[in-house]
C-alpha atoms as a PDB file:
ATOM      1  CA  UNK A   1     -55.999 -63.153  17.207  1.00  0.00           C
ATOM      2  CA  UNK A   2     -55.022 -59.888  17.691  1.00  0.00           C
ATOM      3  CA  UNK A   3     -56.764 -56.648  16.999  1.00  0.00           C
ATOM      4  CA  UNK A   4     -55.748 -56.311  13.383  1.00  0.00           C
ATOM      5  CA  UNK A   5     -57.649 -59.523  12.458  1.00  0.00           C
ATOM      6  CA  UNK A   6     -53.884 -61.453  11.762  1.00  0.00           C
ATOM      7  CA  UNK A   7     -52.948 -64.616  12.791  1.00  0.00           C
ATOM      8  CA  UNK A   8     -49.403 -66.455  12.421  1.00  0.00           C
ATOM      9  CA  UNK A   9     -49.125 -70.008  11.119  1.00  0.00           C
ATOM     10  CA  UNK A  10     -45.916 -71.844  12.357  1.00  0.00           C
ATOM     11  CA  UNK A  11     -44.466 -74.082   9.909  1.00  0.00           C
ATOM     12  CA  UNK A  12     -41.234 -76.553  10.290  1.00  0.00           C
ATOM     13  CA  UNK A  13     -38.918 -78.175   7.074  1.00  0.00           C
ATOM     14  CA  UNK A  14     -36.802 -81.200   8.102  1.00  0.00           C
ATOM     15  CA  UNK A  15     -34.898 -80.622   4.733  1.00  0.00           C
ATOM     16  CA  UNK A  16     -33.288 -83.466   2.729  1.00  0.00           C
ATOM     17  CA  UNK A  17     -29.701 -83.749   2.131  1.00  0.00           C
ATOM     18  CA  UNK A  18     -28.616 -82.810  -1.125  1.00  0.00           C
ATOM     19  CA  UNK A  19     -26.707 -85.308  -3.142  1.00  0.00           C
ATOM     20  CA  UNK A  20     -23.474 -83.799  -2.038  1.00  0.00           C
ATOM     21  CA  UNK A  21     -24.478 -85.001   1.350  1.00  0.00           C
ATOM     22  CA  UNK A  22     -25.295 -81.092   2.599  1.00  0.00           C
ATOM     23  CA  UNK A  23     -27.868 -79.887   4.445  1.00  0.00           C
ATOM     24  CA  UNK A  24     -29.063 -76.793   3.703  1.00  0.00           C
ATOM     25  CA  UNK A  25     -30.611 -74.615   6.336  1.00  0.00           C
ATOM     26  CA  UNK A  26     -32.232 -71.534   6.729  1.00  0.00           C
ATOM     27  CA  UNK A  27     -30.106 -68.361   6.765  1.00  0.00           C
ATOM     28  CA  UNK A  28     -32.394 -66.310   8.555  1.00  0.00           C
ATOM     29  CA  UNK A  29     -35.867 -65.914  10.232  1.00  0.00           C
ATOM     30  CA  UNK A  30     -37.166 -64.769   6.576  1.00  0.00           C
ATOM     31  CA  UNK A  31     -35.054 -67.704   4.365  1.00  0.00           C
ATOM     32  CA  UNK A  32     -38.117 -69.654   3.951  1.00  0.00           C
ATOM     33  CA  UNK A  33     -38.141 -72.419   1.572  1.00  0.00           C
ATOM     34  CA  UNK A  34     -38.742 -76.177   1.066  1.00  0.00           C
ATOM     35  CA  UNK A  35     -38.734 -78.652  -1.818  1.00  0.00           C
ATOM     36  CA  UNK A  36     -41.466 -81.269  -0.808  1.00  0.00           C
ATOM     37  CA  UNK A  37     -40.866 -83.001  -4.647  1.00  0.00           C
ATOM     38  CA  UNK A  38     -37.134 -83.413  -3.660  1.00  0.00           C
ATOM     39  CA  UNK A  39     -37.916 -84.609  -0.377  1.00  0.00           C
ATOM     40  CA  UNK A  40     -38.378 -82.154   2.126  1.00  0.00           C
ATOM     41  CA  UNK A  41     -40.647 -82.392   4.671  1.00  0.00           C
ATOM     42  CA  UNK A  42     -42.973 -79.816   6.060  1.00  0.00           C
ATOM     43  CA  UNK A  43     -45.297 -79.625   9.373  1.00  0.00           C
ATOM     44  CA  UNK A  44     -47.668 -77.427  10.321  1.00  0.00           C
ATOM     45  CA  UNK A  45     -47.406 -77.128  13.651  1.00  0.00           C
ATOM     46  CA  UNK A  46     -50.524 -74.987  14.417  1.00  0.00           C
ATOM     47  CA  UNK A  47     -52.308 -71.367  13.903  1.00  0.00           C
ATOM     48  CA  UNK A  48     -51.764 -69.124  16.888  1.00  0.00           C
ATOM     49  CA  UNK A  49     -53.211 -65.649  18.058  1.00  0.00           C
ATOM     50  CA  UNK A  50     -49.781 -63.792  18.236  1.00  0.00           C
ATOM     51  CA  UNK A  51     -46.312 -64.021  16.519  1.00  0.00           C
ATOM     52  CA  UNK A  52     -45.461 -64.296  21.026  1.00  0.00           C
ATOM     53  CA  UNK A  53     -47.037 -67.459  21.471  1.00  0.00           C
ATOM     54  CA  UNK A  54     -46.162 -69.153  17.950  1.00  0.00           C
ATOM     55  CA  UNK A  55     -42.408 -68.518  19.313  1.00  0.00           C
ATOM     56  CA  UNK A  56     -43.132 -70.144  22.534  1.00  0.00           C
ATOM     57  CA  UNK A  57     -44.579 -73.372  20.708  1.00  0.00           C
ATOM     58  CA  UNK A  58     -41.322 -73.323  18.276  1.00  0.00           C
ATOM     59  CA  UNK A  59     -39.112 -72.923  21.545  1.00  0.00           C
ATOM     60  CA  UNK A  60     -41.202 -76.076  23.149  1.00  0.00           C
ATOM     61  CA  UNK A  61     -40.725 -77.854  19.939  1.00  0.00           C
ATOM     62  CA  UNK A  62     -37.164 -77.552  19.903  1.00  0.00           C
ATOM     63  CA  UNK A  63     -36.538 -79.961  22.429  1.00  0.00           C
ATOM     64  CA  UNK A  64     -38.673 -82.698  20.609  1.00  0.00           C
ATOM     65  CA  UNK A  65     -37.173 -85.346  18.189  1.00  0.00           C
ATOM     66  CA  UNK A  66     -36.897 -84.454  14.638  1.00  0.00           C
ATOM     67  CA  UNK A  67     -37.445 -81.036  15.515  1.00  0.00           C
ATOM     68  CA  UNK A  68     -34.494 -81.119  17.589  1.00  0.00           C
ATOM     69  CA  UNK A  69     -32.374 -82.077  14.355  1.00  0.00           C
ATOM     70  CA  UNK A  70     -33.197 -78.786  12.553  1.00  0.00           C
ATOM     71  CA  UNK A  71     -34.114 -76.227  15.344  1.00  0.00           C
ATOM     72  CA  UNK A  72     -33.634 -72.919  12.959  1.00  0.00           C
ATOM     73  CA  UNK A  73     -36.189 -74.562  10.362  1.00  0.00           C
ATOM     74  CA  UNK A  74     -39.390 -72.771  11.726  1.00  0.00           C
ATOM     75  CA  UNK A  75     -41.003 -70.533   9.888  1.00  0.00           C
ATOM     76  CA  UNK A  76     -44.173 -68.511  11.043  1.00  0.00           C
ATOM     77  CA  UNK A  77     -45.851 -66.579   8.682  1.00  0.00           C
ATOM     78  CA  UNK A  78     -48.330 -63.880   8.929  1.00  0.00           C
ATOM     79  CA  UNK A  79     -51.936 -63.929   7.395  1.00  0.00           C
ATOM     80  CA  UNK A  80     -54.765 -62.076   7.861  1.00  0.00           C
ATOM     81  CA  UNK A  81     -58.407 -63.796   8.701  1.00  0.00           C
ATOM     82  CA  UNK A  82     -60.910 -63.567   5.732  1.00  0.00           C
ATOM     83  CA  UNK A  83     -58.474 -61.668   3.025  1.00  0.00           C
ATOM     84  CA  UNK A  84     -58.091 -63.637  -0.195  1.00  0.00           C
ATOM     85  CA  UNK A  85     -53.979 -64.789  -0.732  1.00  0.00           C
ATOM     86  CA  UNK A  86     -55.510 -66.310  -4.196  1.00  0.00           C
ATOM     87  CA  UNK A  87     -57.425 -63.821  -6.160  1.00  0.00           C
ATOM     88  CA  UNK A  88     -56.944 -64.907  -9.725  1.00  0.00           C
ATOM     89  CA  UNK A  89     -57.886 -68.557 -11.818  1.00  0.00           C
ATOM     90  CA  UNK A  90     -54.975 -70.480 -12.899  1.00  0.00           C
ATOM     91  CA  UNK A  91     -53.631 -72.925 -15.937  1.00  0.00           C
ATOM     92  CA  UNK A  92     -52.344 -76.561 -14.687  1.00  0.00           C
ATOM     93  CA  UNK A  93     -49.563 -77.372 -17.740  1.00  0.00           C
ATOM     94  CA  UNK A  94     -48.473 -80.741 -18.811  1.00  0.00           C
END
């Protein structure tokens, strides 16, 4: 973790084709997204201590089935260690 208290979580989306047939991919480092009800499939791949070394595990995963299919589908994210992302109640509608 570096001196800022952040830490980057590396995520991966093997995303479904569409009914079309397409596959649609990221268009950028910052094109997150991912439909898990339609199909999509996300891995964590692990929490790491610098945005450096979550780039070195995407480049190592890159050469591993599945994640060779789909090597622009990494995502890492940034978060902060003990700062609430979820600060308010919420309503589950039926």
């Amino acid at each position: 973790m570096d001196e800022s208290g952040k830490v980057y979580l590396l995520s991966h989306v093997h995303h479904k084709a569409e009914e079309d047939g397409m596959i649609r991919h990221f268009a950028d480092p910052d094109d997150f997204w991912s439909d898990e009800e339609g199909g999509d499939d996300v891995k964590h791949l692990g929490v790491y201590s610098s945005r450096e070394r979550a780039q070195e595990r995407i480049e190592r995963a890159r050469t591993l089935p599945g994640f060779a299919d789909e090597p622009n589908c990494f995502y890492i994210e940034e978060a902060v260690i003990d700062e609430d992302q979820w600060t308010e109640g919420y309503v589950t509608v039926y």
